[in-house]
C-alpha atoms as a PDB file:
ATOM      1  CA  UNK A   1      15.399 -22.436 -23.335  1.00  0.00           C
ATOM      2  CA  UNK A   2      18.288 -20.679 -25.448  1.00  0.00           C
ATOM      3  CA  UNK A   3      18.871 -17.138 -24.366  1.00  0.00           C
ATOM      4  CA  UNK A   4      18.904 -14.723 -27.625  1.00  0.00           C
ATOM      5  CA  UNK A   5      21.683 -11.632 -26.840  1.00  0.00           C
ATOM      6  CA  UNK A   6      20.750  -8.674 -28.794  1.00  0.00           C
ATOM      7  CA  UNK A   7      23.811  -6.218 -29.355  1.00  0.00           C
ATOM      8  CA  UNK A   8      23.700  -2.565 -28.198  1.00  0.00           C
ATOM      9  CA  UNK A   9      23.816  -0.252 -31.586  1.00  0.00           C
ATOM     10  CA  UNK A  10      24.281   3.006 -30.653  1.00  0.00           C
ATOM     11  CA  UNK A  11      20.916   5.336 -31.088  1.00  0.00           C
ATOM     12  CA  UNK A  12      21.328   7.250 -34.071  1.00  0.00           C
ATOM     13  CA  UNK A  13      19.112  10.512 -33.767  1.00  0.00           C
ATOM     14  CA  UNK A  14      18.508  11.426 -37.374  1.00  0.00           C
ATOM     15  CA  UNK A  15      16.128  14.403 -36.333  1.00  0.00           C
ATOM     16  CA  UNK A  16      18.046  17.130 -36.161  1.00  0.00           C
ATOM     17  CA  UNK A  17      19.363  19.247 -39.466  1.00  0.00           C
ATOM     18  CA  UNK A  18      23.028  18.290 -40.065  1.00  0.00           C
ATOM     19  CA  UNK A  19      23.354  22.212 -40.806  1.00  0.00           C
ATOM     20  CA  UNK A  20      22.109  23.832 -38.478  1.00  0.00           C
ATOM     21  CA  UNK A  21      20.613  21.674 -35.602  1.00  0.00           C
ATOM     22  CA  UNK A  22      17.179  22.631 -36.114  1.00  0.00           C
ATOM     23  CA  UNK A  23      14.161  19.630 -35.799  1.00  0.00           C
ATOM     24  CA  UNK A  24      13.188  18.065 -38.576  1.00  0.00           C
ATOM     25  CA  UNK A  25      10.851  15.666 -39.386  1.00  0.00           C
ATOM     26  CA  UNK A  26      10.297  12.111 -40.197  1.00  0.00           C
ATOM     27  CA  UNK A  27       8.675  12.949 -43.568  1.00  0.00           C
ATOM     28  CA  UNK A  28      10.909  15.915 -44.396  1.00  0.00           C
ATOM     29  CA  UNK A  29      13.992  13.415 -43.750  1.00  0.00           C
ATOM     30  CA  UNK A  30      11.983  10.840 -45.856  1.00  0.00           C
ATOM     31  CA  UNK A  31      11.354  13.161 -48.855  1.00  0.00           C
ATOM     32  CA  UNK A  32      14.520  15.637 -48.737  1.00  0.00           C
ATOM     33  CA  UNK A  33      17.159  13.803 -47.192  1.00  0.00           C
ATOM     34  CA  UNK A  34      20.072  11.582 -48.127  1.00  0.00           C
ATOM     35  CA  UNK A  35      19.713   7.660 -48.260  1.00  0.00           C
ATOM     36  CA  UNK A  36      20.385   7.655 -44.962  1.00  0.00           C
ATOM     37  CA  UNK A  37      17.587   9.807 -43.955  1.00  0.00           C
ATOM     38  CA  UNK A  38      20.071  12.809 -43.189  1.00  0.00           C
ATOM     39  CA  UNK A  39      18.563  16.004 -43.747  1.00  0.00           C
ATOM     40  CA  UNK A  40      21.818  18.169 -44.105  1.00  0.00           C
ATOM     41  CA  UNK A  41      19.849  21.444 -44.698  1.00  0.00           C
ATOM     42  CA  UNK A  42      16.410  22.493 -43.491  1.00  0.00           C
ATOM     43  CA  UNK A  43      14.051  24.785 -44.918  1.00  0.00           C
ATOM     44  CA  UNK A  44      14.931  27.267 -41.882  1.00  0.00           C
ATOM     45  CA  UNK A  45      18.470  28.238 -43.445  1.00  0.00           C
ATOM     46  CA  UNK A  46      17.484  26.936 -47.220  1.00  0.00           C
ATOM     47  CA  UNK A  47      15.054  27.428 -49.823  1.00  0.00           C
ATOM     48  CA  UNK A  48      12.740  25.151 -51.040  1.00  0.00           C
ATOM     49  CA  UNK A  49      13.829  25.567 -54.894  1.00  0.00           C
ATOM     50  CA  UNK A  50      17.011  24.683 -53.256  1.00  0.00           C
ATOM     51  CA  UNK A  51      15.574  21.599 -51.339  1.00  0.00           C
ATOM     52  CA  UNK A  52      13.801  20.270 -53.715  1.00  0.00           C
ATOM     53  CA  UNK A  53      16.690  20.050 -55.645  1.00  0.00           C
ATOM     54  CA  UNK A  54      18.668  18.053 -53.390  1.00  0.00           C
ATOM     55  CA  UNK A  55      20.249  20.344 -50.954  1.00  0.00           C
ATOM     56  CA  UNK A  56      18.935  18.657 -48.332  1.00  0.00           C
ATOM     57  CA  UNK A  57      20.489  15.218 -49.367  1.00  0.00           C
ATOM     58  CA  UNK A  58      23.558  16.940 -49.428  1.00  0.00           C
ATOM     59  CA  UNK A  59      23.839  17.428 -53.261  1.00  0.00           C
ATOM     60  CA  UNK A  60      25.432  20.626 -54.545  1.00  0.00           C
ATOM     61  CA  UNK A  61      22.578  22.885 -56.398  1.00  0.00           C
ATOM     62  CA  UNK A  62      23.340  25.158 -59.178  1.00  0.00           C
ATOM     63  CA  UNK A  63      20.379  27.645 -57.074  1.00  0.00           C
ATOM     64  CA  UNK A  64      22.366  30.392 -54.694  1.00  0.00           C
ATOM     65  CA  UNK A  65      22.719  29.808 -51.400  1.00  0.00           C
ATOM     66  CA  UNK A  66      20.658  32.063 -49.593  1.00  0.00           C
ATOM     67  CA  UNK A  67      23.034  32.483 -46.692  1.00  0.00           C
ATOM     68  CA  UNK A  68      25.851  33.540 -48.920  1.00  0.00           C
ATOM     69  CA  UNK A  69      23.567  35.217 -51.071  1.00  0.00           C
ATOM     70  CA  UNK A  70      21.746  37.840 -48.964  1.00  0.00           C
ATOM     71  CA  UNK A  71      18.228  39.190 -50.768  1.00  0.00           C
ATOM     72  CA  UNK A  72      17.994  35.823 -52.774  1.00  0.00           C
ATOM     73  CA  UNK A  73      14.645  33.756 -51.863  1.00  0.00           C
ATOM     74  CA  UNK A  74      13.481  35.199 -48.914  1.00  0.00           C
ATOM     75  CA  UNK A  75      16.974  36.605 -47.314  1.00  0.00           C
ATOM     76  CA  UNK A  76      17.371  40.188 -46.382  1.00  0.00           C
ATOM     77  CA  UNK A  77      19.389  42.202 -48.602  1.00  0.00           C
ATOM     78  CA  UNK A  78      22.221  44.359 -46.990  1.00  0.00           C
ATOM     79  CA  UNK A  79      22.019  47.772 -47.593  1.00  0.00           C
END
């Protein structure tokens, strides 16, 4: 019987937000993310007209930022 050597790949843990570390999901990778299945931003720092724009796949949006742009979907303005 011929042994059959399987190489070691390194694990790849695609289930964390490149962004911000937070969990994200199989689906939400699937949907959102690069071709890779990267999710570089999550909807816990983005916004979904954002996401679903490609933010998450690591395209640049023409939507602000709501980190940089605080009162903008959902942030808190500064007073």
């Amino acid at each position: 019987m011929v042994g059959v050597t399987v190489p070691e790949w390194p694990s790849v843990d695609h289930s964390t937000c490149r962004h911000c570390g937070a969990h994200v999901t199989d689906r939400f990778r699937r949907v959102f993310g690069d071709d890779g299945d990267w999710a570089h931003r999550c909807d816990d720092y983005d916004a979904y007209a954002r996401l679903s724009r490609g933010s998450a796949a690591g395209i640049d949006v023409s939507v602000p930022d709501p980190e940089t742009w605080p009162g903008r979907h959902g942030g808190e303005a500064d007073a």
